[in-house]
PDB file of N, CA and C in Angstrom:
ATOM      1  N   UNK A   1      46.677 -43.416  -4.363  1.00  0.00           N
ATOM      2  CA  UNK A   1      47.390 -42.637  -5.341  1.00  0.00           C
ATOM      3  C   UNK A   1      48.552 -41.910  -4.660  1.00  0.00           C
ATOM      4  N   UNK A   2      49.525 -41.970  -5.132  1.00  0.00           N
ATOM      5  CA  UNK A   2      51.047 -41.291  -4.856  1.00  0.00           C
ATOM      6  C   UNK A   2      50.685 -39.568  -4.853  1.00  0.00           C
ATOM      7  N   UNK A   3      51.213 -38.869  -3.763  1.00  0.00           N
ATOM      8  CA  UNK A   3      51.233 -37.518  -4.062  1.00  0.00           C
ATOM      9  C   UNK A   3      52.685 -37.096  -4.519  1.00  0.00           C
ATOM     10  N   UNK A   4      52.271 -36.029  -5.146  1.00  0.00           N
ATOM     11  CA  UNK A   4      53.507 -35.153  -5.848  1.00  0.00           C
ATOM     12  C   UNK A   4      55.248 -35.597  -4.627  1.00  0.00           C
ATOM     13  N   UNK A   5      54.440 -35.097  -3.094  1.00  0.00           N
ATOM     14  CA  UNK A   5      55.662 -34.984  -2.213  1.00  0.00           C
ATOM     15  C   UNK A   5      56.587 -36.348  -2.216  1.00  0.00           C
ATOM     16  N   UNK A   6      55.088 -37.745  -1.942  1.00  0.00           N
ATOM     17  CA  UNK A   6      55.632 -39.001  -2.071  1.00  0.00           C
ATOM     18  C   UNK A   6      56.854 -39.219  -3.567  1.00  0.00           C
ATOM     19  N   UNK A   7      56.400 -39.142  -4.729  1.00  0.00           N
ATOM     20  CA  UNK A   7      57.077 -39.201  -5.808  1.00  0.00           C
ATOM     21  C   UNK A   7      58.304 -38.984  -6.033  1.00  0.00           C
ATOM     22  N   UNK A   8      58.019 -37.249  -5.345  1.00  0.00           N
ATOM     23  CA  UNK A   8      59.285 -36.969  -5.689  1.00  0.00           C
ATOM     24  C   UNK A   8      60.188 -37.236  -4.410  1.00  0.00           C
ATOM     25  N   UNK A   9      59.806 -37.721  -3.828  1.00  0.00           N
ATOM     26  CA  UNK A   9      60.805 -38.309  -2.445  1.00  0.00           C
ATOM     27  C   UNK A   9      61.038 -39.415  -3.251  1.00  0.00           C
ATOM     28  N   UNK A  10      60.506 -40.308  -3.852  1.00  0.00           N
ATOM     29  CA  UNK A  10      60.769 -41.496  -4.073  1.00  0.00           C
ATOM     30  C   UNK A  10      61.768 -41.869  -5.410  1.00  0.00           C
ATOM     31  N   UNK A  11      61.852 -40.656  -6.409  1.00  0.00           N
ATOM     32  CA  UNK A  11      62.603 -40.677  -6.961  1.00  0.00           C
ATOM     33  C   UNK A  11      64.092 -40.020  -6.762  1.00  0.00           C
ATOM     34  N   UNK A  12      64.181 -39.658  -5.809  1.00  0.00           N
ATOM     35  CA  UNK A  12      65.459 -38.729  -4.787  1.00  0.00           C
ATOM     36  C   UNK A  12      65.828 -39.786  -4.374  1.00  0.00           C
ATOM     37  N   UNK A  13      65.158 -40.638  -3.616  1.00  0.00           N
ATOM     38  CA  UNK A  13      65.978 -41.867  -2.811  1.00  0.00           C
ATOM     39  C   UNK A  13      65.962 -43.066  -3.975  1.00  0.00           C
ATOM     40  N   UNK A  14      65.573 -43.351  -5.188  1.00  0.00           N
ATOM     41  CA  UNK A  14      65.610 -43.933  -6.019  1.00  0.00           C
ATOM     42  C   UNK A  14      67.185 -43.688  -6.761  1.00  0.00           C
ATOM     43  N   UNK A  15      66.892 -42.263  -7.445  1.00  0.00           N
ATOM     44  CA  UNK A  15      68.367 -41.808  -7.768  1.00  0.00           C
ATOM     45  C   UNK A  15      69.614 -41.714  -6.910  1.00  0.00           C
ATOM     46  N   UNK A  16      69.419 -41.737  -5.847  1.00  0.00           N
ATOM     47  CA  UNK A  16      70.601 -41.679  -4.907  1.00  0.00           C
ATOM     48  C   UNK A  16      71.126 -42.820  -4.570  1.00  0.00           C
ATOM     49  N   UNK A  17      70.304 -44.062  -5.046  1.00  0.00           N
ATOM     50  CA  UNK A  17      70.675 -45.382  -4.819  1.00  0.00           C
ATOM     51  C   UNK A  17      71.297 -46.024  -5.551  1.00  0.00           C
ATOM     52  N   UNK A  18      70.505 -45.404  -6.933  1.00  0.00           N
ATOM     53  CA  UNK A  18      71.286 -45.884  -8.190  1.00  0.00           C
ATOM     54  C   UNK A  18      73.027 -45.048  -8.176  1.00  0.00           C
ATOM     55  N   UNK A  19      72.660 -43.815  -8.031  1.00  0.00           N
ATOM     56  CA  UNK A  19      74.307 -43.154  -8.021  1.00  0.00           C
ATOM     57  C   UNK A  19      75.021 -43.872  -6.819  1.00  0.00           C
ATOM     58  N   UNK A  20      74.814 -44.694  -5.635  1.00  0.00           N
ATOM     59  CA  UNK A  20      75.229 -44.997  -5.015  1.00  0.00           C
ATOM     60  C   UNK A  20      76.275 -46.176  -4.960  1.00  0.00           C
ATOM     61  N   UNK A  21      75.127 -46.725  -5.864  1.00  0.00           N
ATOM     62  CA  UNK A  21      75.792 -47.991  -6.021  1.00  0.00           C
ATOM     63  C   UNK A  21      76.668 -49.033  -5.336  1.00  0.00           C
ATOM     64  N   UNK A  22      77.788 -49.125  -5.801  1.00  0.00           N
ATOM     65  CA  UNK A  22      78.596 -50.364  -5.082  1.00  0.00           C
ATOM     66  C   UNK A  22      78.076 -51.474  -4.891  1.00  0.00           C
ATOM     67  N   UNK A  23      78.351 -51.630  -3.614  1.00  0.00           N
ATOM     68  CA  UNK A  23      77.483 -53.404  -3.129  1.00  0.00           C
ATOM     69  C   UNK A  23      75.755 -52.971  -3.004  1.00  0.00           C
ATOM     70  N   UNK A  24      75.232 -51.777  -2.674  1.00  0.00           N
ATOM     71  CA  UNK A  24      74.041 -51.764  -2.794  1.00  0.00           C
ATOM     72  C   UNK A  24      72.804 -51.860  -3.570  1.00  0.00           C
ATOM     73  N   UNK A  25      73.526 -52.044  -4.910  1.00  0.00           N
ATOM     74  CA  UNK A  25      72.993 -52.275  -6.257  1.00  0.00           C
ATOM     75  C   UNK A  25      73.343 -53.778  -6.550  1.00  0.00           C
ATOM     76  N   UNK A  26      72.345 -54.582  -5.544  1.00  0.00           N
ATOM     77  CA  UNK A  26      72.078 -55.774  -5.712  1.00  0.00           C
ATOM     78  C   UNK A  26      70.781 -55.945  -6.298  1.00  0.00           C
ATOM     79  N   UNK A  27      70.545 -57.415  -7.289  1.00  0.00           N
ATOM     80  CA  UNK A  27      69.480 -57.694  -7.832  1.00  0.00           C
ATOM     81  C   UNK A  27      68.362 -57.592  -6.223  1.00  0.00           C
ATOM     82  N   UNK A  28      68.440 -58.149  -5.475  1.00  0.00           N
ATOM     83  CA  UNK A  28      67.148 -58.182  -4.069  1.00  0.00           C
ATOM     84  C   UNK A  28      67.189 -56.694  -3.923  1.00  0.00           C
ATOM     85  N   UNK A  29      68.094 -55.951  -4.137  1.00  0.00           N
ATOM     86  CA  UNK A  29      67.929 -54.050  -3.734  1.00  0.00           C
ATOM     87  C   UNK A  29      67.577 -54.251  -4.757  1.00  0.00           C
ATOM     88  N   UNK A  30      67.431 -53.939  -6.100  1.00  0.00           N
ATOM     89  CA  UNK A  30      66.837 -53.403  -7.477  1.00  0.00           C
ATOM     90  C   UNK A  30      65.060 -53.916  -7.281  1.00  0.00           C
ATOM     91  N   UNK A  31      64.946 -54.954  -7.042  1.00  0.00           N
ATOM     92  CA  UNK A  31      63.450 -56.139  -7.178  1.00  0.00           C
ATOM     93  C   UNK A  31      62.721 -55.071  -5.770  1.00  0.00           C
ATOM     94  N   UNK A  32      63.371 -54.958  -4.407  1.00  0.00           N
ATOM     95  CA  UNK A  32      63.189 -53.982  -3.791  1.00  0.00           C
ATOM     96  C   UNK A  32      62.548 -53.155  -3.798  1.00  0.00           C
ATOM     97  N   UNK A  33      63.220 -51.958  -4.627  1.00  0.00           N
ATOM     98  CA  UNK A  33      63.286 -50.630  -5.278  1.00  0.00           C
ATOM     99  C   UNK A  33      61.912 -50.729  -6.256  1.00  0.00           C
ATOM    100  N   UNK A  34      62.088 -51.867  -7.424  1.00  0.00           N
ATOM    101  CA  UNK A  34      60.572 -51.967  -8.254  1.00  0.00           C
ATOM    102  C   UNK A  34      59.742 -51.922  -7.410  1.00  0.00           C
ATOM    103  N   UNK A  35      59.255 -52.373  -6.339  1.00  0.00           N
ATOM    104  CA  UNK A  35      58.501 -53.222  -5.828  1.00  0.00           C
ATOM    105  C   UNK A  35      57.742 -51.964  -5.357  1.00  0.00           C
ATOM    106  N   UNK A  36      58.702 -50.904  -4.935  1.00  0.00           N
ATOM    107  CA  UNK A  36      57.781 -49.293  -4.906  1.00  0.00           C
ATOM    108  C   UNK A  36      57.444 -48.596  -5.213  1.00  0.00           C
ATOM    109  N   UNK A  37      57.548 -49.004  -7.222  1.00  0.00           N
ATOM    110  CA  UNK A  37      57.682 -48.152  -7.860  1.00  0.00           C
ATOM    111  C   UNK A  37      55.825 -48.633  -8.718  1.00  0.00           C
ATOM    112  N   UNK A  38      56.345 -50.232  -8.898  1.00  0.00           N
ATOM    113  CA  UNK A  38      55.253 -51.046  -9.806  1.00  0.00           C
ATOM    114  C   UNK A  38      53.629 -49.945  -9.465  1.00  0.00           C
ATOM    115  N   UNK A  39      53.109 -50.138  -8.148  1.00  0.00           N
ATOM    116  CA  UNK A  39      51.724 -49.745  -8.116  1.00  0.00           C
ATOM    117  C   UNK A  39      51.896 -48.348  -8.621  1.00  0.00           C
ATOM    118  N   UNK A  40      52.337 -47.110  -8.043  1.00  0.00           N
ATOM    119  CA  UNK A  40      52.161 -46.229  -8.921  1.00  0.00           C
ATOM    120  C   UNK A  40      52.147 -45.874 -10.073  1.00  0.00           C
ATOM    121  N   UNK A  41      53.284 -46.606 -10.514  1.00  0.00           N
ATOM    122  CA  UNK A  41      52.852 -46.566 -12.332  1.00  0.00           C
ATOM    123  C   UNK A  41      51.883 -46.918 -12.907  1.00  0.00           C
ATOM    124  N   UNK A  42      51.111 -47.728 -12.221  1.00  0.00           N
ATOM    125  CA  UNK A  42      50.440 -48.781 -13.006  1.00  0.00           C
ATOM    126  C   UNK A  42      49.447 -47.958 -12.937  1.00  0.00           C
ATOM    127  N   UNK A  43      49.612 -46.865 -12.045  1.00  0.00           N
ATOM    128  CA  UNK A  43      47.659 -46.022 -11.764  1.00  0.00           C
ATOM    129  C   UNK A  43      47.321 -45.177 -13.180  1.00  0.00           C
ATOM    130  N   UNK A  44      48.457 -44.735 -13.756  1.00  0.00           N
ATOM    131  CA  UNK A  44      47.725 -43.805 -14.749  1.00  0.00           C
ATOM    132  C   UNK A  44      48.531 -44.705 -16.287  1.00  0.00           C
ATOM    133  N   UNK A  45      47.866 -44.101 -17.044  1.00  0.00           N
ATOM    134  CA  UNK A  45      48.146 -44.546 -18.424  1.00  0.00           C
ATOM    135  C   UNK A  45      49.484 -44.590 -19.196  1.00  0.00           C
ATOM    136  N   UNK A  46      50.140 -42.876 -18.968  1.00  0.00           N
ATOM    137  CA  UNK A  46      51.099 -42.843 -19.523  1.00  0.00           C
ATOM    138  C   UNK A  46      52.150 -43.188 -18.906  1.00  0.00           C
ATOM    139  N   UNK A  47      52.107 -43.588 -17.565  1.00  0.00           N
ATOM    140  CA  UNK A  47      53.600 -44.301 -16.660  1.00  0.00           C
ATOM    141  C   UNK A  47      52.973 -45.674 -16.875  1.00  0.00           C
ATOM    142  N   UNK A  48      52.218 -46.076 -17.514  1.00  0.00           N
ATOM    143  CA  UNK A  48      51.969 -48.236 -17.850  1.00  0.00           C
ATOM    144  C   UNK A  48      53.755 -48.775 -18.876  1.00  0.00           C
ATOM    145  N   UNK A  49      54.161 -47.849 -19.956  1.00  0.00           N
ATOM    146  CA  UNK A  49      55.344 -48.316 -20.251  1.00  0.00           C
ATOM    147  C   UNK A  49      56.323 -48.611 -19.762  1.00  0.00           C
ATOM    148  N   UNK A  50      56.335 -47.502 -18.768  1.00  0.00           N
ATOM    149  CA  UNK A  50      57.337 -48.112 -17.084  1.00  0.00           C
ATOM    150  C   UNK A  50      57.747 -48.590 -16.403  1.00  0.00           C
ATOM    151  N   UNK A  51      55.966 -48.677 -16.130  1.00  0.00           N
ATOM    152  CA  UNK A  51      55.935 -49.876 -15.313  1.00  0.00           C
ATOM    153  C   UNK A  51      55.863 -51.555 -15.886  1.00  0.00           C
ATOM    154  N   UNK A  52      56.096 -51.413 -17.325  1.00  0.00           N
ATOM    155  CA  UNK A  52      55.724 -52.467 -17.834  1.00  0.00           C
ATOM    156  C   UNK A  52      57.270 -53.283 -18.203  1.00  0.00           C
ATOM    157  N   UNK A  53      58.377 -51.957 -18.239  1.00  0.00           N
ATOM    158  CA  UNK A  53      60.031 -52.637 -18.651  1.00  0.00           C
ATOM    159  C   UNK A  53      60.323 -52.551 -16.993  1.00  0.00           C
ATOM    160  N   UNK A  54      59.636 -52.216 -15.905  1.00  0.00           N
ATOM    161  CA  UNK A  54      60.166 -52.263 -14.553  1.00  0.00           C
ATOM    162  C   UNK A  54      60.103 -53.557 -14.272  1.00  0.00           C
ATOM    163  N   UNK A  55      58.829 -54.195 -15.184  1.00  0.00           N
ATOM    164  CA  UNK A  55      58.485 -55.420 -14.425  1.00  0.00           C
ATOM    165  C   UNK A  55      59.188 -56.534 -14.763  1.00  0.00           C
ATOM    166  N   UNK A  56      59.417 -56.161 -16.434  1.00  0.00           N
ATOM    167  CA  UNK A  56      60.622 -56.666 -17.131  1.00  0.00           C
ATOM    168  C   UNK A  56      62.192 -56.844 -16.626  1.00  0.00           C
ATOM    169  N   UNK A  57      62.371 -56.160 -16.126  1.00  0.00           N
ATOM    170  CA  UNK A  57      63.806 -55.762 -15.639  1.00  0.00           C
ATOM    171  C   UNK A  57      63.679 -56.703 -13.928  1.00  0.00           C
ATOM    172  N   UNK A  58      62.274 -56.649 -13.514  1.00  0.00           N
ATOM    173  CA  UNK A  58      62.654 -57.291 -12.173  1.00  0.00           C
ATOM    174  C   UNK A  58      62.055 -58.714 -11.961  1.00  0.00           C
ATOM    175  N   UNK A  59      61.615 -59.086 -13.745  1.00  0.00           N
ATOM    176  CA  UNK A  59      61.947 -60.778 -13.681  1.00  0.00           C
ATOM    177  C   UNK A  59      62.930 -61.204 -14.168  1.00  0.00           C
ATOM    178  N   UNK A  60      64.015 -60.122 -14.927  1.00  0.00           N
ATOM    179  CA  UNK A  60      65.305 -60.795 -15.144  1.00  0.00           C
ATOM    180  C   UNK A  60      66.206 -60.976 -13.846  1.00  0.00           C
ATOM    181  N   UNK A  61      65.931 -60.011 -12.840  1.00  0.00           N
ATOM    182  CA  UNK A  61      66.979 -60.055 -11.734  1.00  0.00           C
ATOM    183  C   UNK A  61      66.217 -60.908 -10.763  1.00  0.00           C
ATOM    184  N   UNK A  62      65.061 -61.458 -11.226  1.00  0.00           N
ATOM    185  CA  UNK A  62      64.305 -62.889 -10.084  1.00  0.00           C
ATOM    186  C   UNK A  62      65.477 -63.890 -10.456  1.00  0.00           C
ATOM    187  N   UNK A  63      65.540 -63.880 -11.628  1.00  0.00           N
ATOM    188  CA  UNK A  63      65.806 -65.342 -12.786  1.00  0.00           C
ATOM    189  C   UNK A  63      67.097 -65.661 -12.094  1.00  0.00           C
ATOM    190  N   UNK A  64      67.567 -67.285 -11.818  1.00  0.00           N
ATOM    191  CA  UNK A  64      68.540 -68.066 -11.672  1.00  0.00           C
ATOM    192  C   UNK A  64      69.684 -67.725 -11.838  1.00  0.00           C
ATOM    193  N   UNK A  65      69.452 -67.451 -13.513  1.00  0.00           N
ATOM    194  CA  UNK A  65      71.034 -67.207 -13.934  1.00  0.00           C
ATOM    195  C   UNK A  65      70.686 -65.682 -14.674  1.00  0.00           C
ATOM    196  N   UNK A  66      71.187 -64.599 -14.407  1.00  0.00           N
ATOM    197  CA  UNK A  66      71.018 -62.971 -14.583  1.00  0.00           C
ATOM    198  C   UNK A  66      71.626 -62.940 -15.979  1.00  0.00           C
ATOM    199  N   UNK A  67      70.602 -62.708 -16.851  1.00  0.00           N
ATOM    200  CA  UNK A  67      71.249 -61.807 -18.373  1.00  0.00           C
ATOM    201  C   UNK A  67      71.825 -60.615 -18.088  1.00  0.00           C
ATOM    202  N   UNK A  68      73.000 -60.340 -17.406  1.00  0.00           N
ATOM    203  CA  UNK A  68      73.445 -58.728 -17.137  1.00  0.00           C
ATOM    204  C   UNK A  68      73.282 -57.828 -18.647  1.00  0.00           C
ATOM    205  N   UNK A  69      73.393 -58.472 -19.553  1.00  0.00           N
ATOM    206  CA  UNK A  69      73.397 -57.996 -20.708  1.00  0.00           C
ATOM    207  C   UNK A  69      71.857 -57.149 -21.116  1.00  0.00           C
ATOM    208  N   UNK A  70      71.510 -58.510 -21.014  1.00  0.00           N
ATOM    209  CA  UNK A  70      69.526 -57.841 -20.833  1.00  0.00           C
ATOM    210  C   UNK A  70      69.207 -56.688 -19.935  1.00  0.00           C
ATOM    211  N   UNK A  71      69.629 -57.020 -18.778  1.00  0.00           N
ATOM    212  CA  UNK A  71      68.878 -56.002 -17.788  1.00  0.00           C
ATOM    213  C   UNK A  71      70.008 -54.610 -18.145  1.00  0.00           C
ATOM    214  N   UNK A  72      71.030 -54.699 -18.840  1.00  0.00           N
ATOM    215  CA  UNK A  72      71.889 -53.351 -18.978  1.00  0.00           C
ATOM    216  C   UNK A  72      70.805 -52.691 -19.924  1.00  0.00           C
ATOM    217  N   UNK A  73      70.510 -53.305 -21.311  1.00  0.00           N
ATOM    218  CA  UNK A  73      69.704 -53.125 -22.137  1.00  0.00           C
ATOM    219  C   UNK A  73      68.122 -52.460 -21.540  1.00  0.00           C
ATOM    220  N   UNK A  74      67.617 -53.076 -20.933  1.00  0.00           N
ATOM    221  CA  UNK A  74      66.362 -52.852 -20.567  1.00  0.00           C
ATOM    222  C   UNK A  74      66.534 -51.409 -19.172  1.00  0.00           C
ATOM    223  N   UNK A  75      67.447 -51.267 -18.370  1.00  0.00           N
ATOM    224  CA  UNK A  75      68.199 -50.651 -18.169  1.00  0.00           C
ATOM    225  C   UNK A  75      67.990 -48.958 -18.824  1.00  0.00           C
ATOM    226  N   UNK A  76      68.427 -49.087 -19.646  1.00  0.00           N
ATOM    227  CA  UNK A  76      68.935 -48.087 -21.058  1.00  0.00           C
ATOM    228  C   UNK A  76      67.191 -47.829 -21.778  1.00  0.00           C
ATOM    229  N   UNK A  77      67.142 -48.938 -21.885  1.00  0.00           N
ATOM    230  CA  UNK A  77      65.161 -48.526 -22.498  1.00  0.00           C
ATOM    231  C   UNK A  77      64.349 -47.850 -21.329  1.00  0.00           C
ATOM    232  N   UNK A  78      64.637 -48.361 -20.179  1.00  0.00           N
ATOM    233  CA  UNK A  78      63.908 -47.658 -19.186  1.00  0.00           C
ATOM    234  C   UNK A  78      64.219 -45.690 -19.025  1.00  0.00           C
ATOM    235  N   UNK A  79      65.916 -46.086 -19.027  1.00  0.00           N
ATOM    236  CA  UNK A  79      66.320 -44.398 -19.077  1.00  0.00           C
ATOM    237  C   UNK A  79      65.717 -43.368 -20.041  1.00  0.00           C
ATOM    238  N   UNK A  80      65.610 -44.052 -21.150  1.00  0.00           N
ATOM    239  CA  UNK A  80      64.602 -43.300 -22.504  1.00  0.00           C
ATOM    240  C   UNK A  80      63.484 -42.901 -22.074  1.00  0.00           C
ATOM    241  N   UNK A  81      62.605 -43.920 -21.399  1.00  0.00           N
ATOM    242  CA  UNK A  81      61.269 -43.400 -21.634  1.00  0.00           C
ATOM    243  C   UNK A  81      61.204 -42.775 -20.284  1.00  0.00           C
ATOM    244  N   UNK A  82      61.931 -42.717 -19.571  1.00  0.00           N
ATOM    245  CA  UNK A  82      61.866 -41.646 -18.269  1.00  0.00           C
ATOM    246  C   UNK A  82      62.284 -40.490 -18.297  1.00  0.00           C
ATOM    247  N   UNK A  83      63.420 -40.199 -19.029  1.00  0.00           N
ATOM    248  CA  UNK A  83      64.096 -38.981 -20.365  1.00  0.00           C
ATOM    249  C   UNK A  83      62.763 -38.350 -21.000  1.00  0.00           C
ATOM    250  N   UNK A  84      62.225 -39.234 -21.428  1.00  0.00           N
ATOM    251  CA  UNK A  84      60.863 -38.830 -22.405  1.00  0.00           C
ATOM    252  C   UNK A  84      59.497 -38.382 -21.539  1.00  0.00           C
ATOM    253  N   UNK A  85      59.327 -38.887 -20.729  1.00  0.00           N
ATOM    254  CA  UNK A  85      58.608 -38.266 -20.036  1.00  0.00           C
ATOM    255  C   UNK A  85      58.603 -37.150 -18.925  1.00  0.00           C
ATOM    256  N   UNK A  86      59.784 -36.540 -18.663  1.00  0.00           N
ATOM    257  CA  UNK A  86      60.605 -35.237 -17.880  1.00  0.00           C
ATOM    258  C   UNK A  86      60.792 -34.081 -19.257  1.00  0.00           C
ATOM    259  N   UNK A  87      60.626 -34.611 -20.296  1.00  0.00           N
ATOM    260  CA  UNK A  87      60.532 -33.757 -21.487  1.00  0.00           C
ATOM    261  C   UNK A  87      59.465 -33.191 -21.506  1.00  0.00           C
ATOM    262  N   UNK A  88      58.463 -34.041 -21.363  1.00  0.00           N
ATOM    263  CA  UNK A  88      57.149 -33.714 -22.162  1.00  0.00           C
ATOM    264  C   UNK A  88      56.833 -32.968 -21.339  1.00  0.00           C
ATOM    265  N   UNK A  89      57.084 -32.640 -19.768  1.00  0.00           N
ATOM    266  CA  UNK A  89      56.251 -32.055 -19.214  1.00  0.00           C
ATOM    267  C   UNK A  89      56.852 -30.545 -19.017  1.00  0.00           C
ATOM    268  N   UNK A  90      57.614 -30.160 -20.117  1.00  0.00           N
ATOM    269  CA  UNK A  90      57.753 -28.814 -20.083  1.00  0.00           C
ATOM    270  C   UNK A  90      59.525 -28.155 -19.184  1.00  0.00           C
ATOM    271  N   UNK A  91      59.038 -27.545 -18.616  1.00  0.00           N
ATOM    272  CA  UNK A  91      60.396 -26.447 -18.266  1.00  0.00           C
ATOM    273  C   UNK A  91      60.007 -26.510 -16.837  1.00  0.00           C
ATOM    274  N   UNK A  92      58.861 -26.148 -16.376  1.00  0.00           N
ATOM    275  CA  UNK A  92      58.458 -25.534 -15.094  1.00  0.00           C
ATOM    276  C   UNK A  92      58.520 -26.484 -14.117  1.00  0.00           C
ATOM    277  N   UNK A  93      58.991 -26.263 -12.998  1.00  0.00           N
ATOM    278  CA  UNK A  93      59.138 -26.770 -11.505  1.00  0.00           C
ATOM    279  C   UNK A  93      60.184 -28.022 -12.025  1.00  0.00           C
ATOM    280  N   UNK A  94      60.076 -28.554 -10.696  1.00  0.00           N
ATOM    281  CA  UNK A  94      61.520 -29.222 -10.485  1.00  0.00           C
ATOM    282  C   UNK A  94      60.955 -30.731 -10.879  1.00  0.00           C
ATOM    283  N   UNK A  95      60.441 -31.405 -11.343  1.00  0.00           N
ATOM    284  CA  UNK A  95      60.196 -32.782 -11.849  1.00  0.00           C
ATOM    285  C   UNK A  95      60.734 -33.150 -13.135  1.00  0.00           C
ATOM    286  N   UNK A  96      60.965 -32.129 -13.988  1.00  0.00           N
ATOM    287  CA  UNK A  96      61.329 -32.340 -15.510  1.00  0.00           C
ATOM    288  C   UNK A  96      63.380 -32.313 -14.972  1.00  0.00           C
ATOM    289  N   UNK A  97      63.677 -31.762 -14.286  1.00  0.00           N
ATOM    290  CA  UNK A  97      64.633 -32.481 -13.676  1.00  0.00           C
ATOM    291  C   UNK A  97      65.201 -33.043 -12.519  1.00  0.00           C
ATOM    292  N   UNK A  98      64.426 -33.467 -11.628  1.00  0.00           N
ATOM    293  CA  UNK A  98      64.421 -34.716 -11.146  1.00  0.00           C
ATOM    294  C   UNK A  98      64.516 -35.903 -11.969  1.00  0.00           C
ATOM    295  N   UNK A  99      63.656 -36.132 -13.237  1.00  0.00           N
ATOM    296  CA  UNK A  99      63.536 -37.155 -14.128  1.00  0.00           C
ATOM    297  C   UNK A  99      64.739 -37.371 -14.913  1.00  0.00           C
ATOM    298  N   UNK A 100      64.911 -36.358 -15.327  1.00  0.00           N
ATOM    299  CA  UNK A 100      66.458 -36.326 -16.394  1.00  0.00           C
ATOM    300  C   UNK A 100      67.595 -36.407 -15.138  1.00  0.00           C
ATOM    301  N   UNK A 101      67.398 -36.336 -14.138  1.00  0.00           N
ATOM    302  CA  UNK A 101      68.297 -36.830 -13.088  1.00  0.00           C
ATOM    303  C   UNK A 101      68.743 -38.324 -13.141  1.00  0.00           C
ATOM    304  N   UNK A 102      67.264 -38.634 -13.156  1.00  0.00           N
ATOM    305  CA  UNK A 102      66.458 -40.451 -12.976  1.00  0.00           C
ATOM    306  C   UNK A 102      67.424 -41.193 -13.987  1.00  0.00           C
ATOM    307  N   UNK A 103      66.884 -40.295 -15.242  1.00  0.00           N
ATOM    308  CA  UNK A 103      67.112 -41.018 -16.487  1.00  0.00           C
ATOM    309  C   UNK A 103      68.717 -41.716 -16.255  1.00  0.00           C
ATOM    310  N   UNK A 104      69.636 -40.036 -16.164  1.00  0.00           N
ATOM    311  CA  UNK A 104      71.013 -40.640 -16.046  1.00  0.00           C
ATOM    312  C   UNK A 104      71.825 -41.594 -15.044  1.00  0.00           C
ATOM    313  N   UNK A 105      70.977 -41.454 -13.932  1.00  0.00           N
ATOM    314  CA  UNK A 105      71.094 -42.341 -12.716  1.00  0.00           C
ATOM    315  C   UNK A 105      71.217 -44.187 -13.469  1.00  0.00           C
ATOM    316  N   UNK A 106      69.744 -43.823 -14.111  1.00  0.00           N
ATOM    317  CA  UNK A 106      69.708 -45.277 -14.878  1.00  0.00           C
ATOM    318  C   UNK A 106      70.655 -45.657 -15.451  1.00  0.00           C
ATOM    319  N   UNK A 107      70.876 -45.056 -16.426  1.00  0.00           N
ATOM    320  CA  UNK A 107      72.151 -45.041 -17.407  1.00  0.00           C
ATOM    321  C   UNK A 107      73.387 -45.642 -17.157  1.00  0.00           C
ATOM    322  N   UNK A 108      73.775 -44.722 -16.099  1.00  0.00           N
ATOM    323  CA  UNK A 108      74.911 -44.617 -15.477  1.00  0.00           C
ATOM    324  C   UNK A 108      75.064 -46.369 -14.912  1.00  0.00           C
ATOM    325  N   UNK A 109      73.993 -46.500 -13.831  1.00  0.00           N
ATOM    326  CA  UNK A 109      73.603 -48.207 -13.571  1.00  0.00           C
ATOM    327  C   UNK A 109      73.557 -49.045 -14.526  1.00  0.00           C
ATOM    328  N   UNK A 110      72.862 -48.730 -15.408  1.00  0.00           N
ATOM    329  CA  UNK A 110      73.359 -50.301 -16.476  1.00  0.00           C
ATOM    330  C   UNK A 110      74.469 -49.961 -16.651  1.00  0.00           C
ATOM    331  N   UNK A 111      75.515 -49.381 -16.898  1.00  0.00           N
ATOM    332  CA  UNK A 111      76.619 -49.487 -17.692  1.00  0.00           C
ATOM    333  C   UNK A 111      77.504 -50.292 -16.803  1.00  0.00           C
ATOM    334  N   UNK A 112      76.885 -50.288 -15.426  1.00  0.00           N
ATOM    335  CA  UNK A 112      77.566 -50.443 -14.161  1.00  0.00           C
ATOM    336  C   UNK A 112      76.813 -51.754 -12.942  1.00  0.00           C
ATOM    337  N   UNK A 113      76.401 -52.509 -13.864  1.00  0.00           N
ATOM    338  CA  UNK A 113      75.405 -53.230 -13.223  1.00  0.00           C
ATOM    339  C   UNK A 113      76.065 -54.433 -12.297  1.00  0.00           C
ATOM    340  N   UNK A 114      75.623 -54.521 -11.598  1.00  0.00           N
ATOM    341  CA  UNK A 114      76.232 -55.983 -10.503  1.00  0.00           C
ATOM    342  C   UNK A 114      74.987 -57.070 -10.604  1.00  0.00           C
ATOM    343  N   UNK A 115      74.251 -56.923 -11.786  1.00  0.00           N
ATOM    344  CA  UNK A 115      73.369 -58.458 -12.040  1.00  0.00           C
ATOM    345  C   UNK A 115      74.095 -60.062 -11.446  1.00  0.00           C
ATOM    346  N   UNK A 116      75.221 -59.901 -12.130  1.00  0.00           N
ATOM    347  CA  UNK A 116      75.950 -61.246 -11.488  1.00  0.00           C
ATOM    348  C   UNK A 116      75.904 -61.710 -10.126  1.00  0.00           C
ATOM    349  N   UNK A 117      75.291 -60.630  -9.069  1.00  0.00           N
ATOM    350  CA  UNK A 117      76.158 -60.920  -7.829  1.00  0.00           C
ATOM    351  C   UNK A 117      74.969 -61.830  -7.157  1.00  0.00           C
TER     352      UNK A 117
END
């Protein structure tokens, strides 16, 4: 099980990658990036939607020929329910924005995606 410290390290260097972007926001960096994300989600109930458009999102960027369109989309669904879950958990301590950090990080990346490359 992921601790609080792991997490939120992992979404700091998650978001900083996505804001980073450029050439480093390659489909093998994105599939990457899932690849550290998949088991923790999968441990509790309410991160299974997550992990379930993560997994989505990192068989479109396996695939041959890249739906950039799709993964912008799925992209954008992911930012929602990560939005939605930095909500729910209130005001207090720093995770409810870290997440709404996440969310826009996402955002910001699909709009900006290098699927093609």
């Amino acid at each position: 099980m992921m601790t609080l410290f792991d997490s939120t390290a992992l979404i700091q260097e998650t978001t900083k990658q996505l804001i980073a972007g450029g050439n480093a926001l390659t489909p093998q960096a994105g599939i990457a990036l899932i690849n550290e994300w998949l088991e923790p989600l999968t441990e509790a109930e309410n991160t299974k939607p997550i992990a379930g458009k993560l997994q989505q999102i990192k068989t479109l960027l396996a695939a041959p020929a890249i739906d950039e369109r799709l993964v912008q989309m799925c992209m954008g669904d992911l930012a929602e329910l990560t939005s939605t879950m930095g909500s729910g958990m209130g005001s207090e301590g720093e995770m409810p924005s870290l997440l709404d950090g996440l969310a826009s990080a996402l955002r910001a990346a699909g709009q900006t995606s290098k699927a093609d490359e």
